[in-house]
N, C-alpha and C. Protein backbone atom coordinates (compact mmCIF):
# COMPACT_ATOMS: atom_id res chain seq x y z
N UNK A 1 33.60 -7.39 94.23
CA UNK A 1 34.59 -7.13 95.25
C UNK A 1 35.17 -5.72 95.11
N UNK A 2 35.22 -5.33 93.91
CA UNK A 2 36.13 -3.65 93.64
C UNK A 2 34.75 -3.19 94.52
N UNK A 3 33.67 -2.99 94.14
CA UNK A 3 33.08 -2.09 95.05
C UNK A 3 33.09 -2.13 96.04
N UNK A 4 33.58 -3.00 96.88
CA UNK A 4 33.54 -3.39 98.54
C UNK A 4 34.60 -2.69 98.30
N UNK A 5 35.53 -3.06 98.14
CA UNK A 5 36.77 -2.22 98.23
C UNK A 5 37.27 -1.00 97.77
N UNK A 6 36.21 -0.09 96.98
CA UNK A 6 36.22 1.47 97.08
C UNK A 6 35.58 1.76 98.00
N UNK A 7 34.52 0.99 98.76
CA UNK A 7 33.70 1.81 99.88
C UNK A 7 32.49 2.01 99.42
N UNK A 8 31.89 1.34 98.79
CA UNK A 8 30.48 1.25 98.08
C UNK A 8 29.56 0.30 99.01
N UNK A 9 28.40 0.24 99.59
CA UNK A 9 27.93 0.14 100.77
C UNK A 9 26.83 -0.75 100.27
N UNK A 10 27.15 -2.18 100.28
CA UNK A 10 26.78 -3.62 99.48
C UNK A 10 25.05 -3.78 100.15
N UNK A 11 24.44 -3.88 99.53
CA UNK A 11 22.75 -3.60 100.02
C UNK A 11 22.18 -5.00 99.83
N UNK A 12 22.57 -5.33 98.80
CA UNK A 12 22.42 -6.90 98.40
C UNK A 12 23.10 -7.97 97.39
N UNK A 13 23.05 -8.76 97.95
CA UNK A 13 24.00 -9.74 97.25
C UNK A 13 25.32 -9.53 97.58
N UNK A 14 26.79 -9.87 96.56
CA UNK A 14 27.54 -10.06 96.76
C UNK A 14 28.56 -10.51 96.24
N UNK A 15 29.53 -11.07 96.57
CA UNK A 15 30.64 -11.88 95.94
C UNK A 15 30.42 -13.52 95.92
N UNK A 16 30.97 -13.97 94.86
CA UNK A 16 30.48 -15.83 95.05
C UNK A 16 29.30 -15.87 94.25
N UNK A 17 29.03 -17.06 94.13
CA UNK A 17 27.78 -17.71 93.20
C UNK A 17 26.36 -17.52 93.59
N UNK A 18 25.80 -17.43 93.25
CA UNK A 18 24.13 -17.30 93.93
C UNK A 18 24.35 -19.07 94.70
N UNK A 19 23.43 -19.01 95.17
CA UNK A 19 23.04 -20.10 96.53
C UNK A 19 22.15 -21.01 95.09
N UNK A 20 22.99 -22.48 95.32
CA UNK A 20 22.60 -23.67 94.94
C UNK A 20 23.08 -23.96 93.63
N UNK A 21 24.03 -23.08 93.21
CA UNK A 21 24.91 -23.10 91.97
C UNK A 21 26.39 -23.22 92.60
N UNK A 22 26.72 -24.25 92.19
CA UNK A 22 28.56 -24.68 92.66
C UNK A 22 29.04 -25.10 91.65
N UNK A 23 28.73 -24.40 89.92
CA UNK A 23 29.48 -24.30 88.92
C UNK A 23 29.09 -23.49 87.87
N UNK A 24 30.23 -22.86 87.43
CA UNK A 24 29.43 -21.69 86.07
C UNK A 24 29.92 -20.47 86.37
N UNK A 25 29.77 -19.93 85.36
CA UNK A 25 29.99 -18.01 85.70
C UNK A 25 28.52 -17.80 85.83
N UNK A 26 27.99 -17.43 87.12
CA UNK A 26 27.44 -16.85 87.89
C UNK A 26 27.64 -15.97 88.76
N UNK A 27 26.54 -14.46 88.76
CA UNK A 27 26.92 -13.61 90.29
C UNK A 27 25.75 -13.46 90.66
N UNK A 28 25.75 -13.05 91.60
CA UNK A 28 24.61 -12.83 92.52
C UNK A 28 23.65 -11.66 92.59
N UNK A 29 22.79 -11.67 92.18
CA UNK A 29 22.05 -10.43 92.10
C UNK A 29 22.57 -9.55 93.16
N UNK A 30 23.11 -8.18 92.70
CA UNK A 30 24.15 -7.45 93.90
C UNK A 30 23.01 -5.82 93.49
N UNK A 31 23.28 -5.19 94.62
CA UNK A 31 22.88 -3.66 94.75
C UNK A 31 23.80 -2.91 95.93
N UNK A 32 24.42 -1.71 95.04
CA UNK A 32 25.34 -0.98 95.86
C UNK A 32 25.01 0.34 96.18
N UNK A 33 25.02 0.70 97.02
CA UNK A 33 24.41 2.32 97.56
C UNK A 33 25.92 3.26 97.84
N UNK A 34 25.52 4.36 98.14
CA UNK A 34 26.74 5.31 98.35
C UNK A 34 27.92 5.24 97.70
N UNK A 35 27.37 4.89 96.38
CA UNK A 35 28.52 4.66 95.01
C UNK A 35 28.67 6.18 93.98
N UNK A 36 29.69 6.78 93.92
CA UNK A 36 30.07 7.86 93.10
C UNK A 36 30.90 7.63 92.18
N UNK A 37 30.36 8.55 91.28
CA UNK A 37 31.23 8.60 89.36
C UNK A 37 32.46 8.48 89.87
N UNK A 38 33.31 8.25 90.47
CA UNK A 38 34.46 7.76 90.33
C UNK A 38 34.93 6.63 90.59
N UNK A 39 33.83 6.11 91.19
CA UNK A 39 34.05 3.87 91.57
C UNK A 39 34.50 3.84 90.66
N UNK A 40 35.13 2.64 90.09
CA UNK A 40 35.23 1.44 88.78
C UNK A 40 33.50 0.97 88.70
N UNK A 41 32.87 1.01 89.56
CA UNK A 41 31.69 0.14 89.45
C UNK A 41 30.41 0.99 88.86
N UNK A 42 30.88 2.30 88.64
CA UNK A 42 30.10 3.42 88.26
C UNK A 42 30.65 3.59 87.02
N UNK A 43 31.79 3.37 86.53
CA UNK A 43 32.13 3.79 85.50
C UNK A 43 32.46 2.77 84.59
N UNK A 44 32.55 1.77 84.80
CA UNK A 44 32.38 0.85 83.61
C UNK A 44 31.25 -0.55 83.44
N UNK A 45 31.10 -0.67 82.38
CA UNK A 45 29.55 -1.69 81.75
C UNK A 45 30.02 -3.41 82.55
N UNK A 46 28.88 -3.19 83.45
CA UNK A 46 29.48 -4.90 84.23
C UNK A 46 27.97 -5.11 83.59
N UNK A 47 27.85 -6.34 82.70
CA UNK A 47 27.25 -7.16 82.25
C UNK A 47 27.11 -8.49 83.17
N UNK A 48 25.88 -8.08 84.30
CA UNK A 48 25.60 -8.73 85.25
C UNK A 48 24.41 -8.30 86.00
N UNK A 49 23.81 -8.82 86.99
CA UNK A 49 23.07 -8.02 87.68
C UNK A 49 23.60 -7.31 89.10
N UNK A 50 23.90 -6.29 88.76
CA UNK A 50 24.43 -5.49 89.80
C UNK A 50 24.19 -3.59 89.67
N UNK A 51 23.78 -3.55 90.62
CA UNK A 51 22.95 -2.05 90.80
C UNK A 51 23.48 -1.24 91.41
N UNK A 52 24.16 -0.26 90.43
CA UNK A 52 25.05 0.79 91.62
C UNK A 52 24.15 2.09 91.76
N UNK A 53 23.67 2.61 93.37
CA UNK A 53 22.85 3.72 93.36
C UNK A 53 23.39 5.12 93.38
N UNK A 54 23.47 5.78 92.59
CA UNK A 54 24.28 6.99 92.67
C UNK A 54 23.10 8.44 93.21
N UNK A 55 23.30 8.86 94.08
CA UNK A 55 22.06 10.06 94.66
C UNK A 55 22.27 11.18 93.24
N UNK A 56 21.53 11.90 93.14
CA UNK A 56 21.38 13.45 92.77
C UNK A 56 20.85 14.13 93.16
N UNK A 57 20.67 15.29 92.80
CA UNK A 57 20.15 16.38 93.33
C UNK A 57 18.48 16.97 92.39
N UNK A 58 18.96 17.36 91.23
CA UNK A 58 18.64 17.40 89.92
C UNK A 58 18.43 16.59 88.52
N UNK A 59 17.65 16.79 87.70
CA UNK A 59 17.57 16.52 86.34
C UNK A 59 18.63 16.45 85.69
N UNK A 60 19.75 17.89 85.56
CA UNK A 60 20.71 18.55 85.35
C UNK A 60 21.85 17.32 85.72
N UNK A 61 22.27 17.27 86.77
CA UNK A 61 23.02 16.59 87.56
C UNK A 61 22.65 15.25 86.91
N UNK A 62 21.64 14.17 87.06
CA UNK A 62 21.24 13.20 86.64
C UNK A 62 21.86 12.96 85.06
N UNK A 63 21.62 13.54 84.36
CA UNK A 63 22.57 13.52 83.36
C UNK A 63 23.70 13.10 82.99
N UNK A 64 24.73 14.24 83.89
CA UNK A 64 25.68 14.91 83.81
C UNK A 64 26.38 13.47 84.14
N UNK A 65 25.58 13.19 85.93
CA UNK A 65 26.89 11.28 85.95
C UNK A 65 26.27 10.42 84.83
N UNK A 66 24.96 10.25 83.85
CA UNK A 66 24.83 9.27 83.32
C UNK A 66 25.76 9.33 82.01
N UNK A 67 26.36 10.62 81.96
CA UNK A 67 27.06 10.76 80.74
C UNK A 67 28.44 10.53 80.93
N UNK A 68 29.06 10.81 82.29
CA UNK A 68 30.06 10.91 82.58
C UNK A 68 30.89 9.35 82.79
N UNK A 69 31.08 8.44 81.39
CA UNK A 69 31.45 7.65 81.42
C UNK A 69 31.80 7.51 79.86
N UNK A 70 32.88 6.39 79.67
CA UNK A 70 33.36 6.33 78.18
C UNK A 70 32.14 5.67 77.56
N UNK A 71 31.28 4.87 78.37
CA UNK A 71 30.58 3.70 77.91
C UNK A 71 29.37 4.31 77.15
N UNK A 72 28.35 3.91 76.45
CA UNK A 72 26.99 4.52 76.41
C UNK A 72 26.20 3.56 76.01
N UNK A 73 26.07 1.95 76.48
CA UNK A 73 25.12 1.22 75.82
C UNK A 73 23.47 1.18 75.87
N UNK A 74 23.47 1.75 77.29
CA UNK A 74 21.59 1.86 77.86
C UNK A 74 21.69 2.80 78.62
N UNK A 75 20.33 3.09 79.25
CA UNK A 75 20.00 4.01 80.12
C UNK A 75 18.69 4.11 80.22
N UNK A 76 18.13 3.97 81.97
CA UNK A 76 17.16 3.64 82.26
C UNK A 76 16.49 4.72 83.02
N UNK A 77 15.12 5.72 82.52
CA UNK A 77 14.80 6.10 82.94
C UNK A 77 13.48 6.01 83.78
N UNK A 78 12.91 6.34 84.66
CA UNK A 78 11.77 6.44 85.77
C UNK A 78 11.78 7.51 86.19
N UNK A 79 10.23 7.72 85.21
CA UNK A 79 9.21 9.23 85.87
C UNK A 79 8.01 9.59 85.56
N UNK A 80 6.98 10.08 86.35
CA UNK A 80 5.62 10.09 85.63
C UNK A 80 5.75 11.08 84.61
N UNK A 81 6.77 12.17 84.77
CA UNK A 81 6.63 13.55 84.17
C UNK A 81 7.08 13.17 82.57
N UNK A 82 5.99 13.16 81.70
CA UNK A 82 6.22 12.91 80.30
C UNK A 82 7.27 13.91 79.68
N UNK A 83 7.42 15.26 79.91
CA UNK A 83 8.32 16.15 79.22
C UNK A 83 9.65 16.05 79.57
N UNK A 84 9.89 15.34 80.98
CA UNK A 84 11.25 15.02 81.68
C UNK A 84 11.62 13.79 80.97
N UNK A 85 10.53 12.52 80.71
CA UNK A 85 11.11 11.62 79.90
C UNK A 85 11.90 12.03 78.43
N UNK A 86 11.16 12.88 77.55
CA UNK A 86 11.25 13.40 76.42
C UNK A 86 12.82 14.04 76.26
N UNK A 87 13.41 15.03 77.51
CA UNK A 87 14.13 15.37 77.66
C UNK A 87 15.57 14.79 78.19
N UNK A 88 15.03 13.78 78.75
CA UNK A 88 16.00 12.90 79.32
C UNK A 88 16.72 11.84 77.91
N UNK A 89 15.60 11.54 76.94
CA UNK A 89 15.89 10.83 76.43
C UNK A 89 16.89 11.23 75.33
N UNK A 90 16.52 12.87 75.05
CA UNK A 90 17.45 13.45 74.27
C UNK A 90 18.84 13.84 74.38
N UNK A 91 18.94 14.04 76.12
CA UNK A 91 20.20 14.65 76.54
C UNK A 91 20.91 13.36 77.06
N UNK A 92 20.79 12.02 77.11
CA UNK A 92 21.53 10.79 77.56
C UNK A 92 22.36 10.54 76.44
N UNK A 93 23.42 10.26 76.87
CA UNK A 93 24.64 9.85 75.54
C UNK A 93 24.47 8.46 75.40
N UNK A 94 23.98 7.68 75.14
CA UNK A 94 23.94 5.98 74.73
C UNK A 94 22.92 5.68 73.99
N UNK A 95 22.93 4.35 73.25
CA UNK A 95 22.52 3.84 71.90
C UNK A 95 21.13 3.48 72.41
N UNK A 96 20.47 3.41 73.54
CA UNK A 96 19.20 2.91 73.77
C UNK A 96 18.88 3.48 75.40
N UNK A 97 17.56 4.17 75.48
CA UNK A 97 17.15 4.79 76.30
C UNK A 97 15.88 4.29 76.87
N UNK A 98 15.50 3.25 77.53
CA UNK A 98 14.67 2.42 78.29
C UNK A 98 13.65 3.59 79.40
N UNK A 99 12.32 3.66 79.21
CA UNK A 99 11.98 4.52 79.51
C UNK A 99 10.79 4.68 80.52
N UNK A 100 10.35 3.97 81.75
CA UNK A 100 9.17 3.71 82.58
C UNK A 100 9.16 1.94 82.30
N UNK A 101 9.80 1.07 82.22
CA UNK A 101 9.81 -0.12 81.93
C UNK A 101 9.57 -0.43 80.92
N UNK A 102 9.50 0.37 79.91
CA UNK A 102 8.98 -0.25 78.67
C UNK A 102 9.85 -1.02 77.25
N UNK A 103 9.27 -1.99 77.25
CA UNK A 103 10.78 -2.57 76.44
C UNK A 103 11.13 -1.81 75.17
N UNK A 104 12.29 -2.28 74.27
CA UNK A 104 12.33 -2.16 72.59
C UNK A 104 11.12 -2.32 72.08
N UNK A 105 10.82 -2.01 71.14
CA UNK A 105 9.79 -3.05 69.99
C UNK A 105 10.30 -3.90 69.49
N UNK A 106 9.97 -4.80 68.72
CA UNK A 106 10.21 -5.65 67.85
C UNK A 106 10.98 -5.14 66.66
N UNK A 107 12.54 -5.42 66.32
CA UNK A 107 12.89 -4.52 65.17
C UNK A 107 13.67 -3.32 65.85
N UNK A 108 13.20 -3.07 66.79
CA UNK A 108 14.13 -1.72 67.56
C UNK A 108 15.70 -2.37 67.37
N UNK A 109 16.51 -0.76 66.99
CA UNK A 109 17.91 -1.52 66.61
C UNK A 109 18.56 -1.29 68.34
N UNK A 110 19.50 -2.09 68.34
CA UNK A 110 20.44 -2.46 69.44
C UNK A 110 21.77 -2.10 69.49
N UNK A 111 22.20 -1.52 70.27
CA UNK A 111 23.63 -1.19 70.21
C UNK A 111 24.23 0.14 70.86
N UNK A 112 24.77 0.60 71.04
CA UNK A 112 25.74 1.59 72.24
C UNK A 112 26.07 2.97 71.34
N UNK A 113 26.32 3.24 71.98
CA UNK A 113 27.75 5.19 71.77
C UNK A 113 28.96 4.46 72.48
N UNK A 114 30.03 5.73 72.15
CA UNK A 114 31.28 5.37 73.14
C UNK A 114 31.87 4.35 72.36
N UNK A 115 32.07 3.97 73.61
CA UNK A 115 33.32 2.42 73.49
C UNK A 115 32.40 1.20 73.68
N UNK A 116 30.88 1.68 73.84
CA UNK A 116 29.60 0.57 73.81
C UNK A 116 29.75 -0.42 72.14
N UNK A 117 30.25 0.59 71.43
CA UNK A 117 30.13 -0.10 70.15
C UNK A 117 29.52 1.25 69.40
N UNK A 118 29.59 0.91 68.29
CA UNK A 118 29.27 1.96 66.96
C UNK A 118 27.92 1.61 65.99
N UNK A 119 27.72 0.19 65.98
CA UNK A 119 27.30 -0.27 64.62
C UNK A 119 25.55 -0.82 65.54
N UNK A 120 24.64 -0.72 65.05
CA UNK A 120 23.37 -1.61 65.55
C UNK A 120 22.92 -2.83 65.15
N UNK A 121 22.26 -3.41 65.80
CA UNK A 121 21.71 -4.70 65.45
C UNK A 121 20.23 -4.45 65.55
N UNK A 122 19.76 -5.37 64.65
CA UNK A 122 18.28 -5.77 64.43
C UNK A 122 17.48 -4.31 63.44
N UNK A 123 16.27 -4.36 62.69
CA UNK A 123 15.89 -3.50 62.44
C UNK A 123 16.46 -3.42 60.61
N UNK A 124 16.16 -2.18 60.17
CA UNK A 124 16.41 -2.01 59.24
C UNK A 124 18.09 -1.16 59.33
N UNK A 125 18.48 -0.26 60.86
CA UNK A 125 19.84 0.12 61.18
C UNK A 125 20.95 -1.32 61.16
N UNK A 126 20.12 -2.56 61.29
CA UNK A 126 20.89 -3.34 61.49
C UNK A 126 21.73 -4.39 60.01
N UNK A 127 20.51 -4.22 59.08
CA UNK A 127 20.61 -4.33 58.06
C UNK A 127 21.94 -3.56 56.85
N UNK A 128 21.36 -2.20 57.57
CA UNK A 128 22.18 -1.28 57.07
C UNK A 128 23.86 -1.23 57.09
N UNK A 129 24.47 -1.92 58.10
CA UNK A 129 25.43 -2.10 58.54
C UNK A 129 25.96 -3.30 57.64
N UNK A 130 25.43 -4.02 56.78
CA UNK A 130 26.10 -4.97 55.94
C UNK A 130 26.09 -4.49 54.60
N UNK A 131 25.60 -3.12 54.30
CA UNK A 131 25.34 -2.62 53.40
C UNK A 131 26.86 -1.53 52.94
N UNK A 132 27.25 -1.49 51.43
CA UNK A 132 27.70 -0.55 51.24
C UNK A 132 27.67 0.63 50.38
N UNK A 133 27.84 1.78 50.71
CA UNK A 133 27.45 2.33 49.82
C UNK A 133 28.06 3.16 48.87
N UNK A 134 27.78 3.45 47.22
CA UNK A 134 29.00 4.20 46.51
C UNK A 134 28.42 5.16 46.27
N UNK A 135 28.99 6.37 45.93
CA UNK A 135 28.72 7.16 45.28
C UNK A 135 29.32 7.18 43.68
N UNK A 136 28.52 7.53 42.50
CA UNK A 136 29.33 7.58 41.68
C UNK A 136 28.49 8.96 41.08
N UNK A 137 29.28 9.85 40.34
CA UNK A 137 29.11 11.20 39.80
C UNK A 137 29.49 10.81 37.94
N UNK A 138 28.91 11.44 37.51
CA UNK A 138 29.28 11.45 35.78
C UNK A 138 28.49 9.99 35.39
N UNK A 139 27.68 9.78 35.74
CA UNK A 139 26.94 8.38 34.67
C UNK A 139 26.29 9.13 33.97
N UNK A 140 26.71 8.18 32.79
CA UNK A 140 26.62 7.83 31.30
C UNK A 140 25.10 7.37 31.35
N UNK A 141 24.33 7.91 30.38
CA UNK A 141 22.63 7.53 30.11
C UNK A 141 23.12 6.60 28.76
N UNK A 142 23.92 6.34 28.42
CA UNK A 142 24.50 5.44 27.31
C UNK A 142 24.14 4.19 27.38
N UNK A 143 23.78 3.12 27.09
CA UNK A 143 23.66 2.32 27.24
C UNK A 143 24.82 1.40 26.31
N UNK A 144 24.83 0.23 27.68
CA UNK A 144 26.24 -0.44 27.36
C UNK A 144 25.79 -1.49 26.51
């Protein structure tokens, strides 16, 4: 509904339950066009299926709104041009960069930048995170 009501130009789906569900948190597979970095619906992580289309111009530009948010959990790129992927993947601020459809691997760690979260899951990064570590300086070759 916030995007209907900034003026975001509803392409599909909607408000209410998908059709033949009359209980549950459910939404409706939604897609929004003529949506800019300053919606609510552009700028924060709706964990749902809902597609906000933002135009660009540029590579440059493309960026610039995918960064321009507190959030950084994913980011999905599409392009044949292998050096634009390469580049894209470096200059996106978030914890996982999805790249021509291709999934994680198996073990790929999980998790955000930002206010996405800090810490990863799965993998050996994920491991790592239950781990602590000391430093200690001056040990003794003595044996105790």
């Amino acid at each position: 509904q916030v995007g209907i009501d900034e003026g975001a130009r509803l392409v599909a789906g909607g408000t209410g339950r998908p059709e033949g569900l009359n209980k549950g948190y459910y939404v409706r597979p939604t897609v929004f066009a003529d949506v800019n970095n300053q919606m609510r619906i552009a700028r924060e992580e709706i964990f749902g299926p809902v597609l906000s289309i933002i135009p660009f111009e540029n590579e440059e530009e493309a960026i610039e709104i995918a960064n321009d948010t507190p959030y950084g959990l994913t980011n999905y790129v599409q392009t044949q041009d292998g050096a634009r992927l390469n580049r894209m993947a470096r200059s996106l601020r978030s914890g996982m960069v999805e790249m021509n459809g291709q999934p994680r691997g198996a073990g790929a760690p999980f998790g955000g930048m930002k206010q996405s979260g800090n810490g990863r899951e799965g993998g050996v990064f994920g491991i790592e995170d239950f781990l602590e570590v000391k430093a200690v300086s001056g040990w003794s070759n003595e044996n105790d």
